[in-house]
Every structure is written in structure tokens, then in C-alpha cells.
Protein backbone atom coordinates (compact mmCIF):
# COMPACT_ATOMS: atom_id res chain seq x y z
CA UNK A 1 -0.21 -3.43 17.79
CA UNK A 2 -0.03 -2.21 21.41
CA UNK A 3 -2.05 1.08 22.00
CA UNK A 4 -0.72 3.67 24.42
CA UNK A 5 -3.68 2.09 26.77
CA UNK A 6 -2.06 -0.71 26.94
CA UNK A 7 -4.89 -2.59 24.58
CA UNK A 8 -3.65 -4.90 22.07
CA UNK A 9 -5.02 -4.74 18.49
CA UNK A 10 -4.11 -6.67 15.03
CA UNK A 11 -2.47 -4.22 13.17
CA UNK A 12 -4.70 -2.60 10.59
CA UNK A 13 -4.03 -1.63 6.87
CA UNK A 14 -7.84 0.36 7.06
CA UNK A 15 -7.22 1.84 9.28
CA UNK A 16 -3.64 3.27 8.33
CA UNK A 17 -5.78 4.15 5.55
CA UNK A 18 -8.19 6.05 7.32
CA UNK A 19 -5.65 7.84 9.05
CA UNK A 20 -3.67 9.24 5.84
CA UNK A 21 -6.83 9.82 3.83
CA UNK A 22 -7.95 12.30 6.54
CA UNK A 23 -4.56 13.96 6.57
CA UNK A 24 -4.86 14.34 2.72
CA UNK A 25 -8.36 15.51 2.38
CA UNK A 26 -8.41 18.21 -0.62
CA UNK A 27 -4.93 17.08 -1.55
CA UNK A 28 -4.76 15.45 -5.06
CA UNK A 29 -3.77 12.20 -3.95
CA UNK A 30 -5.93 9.34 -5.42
CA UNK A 31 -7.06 5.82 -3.58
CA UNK A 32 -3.90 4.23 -5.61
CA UNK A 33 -1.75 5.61 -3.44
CA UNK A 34 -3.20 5.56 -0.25
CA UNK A 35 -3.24 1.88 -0.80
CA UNK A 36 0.72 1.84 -1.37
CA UNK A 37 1.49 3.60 1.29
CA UNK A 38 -0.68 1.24 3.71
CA UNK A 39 1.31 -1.70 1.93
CA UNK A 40 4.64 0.10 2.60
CA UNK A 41 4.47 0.69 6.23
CA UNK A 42 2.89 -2.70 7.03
CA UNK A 43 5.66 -3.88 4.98
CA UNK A 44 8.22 -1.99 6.98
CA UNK A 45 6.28 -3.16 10.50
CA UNK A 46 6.51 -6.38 9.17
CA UNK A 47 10.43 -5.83 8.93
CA UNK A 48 11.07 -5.64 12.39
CA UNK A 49 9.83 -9.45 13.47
CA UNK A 50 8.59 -8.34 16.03
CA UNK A 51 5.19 -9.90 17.31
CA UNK A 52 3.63 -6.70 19.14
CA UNK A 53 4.86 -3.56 18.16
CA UNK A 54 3.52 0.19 19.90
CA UNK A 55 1.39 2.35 17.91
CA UNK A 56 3.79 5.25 18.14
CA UNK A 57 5.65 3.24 15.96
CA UNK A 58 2.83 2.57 13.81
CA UNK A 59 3.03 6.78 13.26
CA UNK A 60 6.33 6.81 12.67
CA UNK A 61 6.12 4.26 10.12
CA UNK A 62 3.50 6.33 8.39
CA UNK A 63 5.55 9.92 8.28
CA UNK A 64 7.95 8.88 6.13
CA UNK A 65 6.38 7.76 3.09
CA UNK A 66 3.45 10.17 3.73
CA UNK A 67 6.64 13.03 3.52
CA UNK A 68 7.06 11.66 0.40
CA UNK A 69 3.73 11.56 -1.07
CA UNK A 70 2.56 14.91 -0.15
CA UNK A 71 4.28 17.63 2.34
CA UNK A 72 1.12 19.43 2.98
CA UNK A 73 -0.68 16.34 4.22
CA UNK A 74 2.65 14.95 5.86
CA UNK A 75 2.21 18.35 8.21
CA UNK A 76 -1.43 17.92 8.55
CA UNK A 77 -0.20 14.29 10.11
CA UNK A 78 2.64 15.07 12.26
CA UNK A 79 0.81 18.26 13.52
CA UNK A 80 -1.15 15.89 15.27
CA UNK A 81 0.96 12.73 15.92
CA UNK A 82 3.53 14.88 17.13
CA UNK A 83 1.02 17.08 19.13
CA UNK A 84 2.41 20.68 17.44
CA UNK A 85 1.01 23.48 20.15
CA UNK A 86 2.63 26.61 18.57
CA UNK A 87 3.22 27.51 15.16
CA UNK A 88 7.21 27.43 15.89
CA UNK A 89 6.20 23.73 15.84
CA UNK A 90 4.96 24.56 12.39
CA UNK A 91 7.66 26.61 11.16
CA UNK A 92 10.66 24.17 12.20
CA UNK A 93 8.71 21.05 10.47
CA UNK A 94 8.14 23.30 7.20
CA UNK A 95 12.63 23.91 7.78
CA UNK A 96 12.81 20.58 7.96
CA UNK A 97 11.18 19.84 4.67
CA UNK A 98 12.71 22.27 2.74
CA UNK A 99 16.24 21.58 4.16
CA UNK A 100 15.33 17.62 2.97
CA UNK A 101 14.03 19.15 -0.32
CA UNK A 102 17.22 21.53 -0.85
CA UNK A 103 20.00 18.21 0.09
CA UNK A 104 17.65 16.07 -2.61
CA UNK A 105 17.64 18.59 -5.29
CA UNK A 106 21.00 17.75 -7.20
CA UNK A 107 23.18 21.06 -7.24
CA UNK A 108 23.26 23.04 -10.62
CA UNK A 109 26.63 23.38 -12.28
């Protein structure tokens, strides 16, 4: 994994770990699923073949199955990976989640 400073690193399942647990402190989300969601994005990192990879995309592996696991958390996350500095950040993220909750609700009839 190549850091934004330019150091290289193995990647890390810990510390994707680490990273998620912090975002979903007070959340009920047990150490089950922490563990799955550090084996899905090294899985998906894995995917790409490549030898080095950045750590942005490291982040971006980790919002999407963090979405899924908890929303609250998720926002904790990107509020920081994506560096939010207003709370129209906030409010567009929190659209975003319940337009992607609304399109994978199935409609009544």
C-alpha cells in the first residue's frame, strides 16, 4: 500500500480493523463483523492484481461495505476520509443514503 507520503507499507487487515472499529464505537456492531469486512476489502484489493495500490483506495474500499454494515458509522468514516468541513457535507451524504435506501426498498403495490 502506497501512503499519500509516498511510504510504502504491506497492506494491513489490523489495521483496516482499527480504522472501522473507531468509526463504529457505540454502534452495535460486534468483532464478527469487523472481521468480515477487513476480509472483504482485502479481498476486493486483492481483485485488482495490482502489486502497490494507494491508500485512498484502501478508503474507498472500506466505504462500501461499511455503508452496508452501519450508516451511522459509514458517516462517522467518510466524514473524515472525505474531509466533510460543513454540515452541507453532512446533509448531502445523509441524501445520498436515503436515496440508496429508497431505490433498494422494493416499491409497494
Amino acid at each position: 500500500m502506497v501512503k499519500r507520503s509516498g511510504v510504502t507499507e504491506p497492506f494491513s487487515r489490523d489495521k483496516v480493523v482499527v480504522g472501522v472499529r473507531r468509526a463504529c464505537q457505540g454502534r452495535p456492531v460486534d468483532e464478527d463483523a469487523f472481521q468480515q469486512l477487513a476480509q472483504r476489502v482485502e479481498e476486493s484489493i486483492r481483485s485488482t492484481g495490482c502489486a502497490e495500490i494507494a491508500s485512498h483506495e484502501v478508503g474507498l474500499a472500506i466505504l462500501g461495505p461499511l455503508r452496508e454494515l452501519d450508516e451511522v458509522a459509514y458517516l462517522r468514516f467518510a466524514s473524515v476520509y472525505r474531509s466533510f468541513s460543513s454540515v452541507e457535507d453532512f446533509e448531502k451524504e445523509i441524501l445520498d443514503l436515503r436515496t440508496a435506501r429508497a431505490e433498494d426498498t422494493p416499491a409497494e403495490q
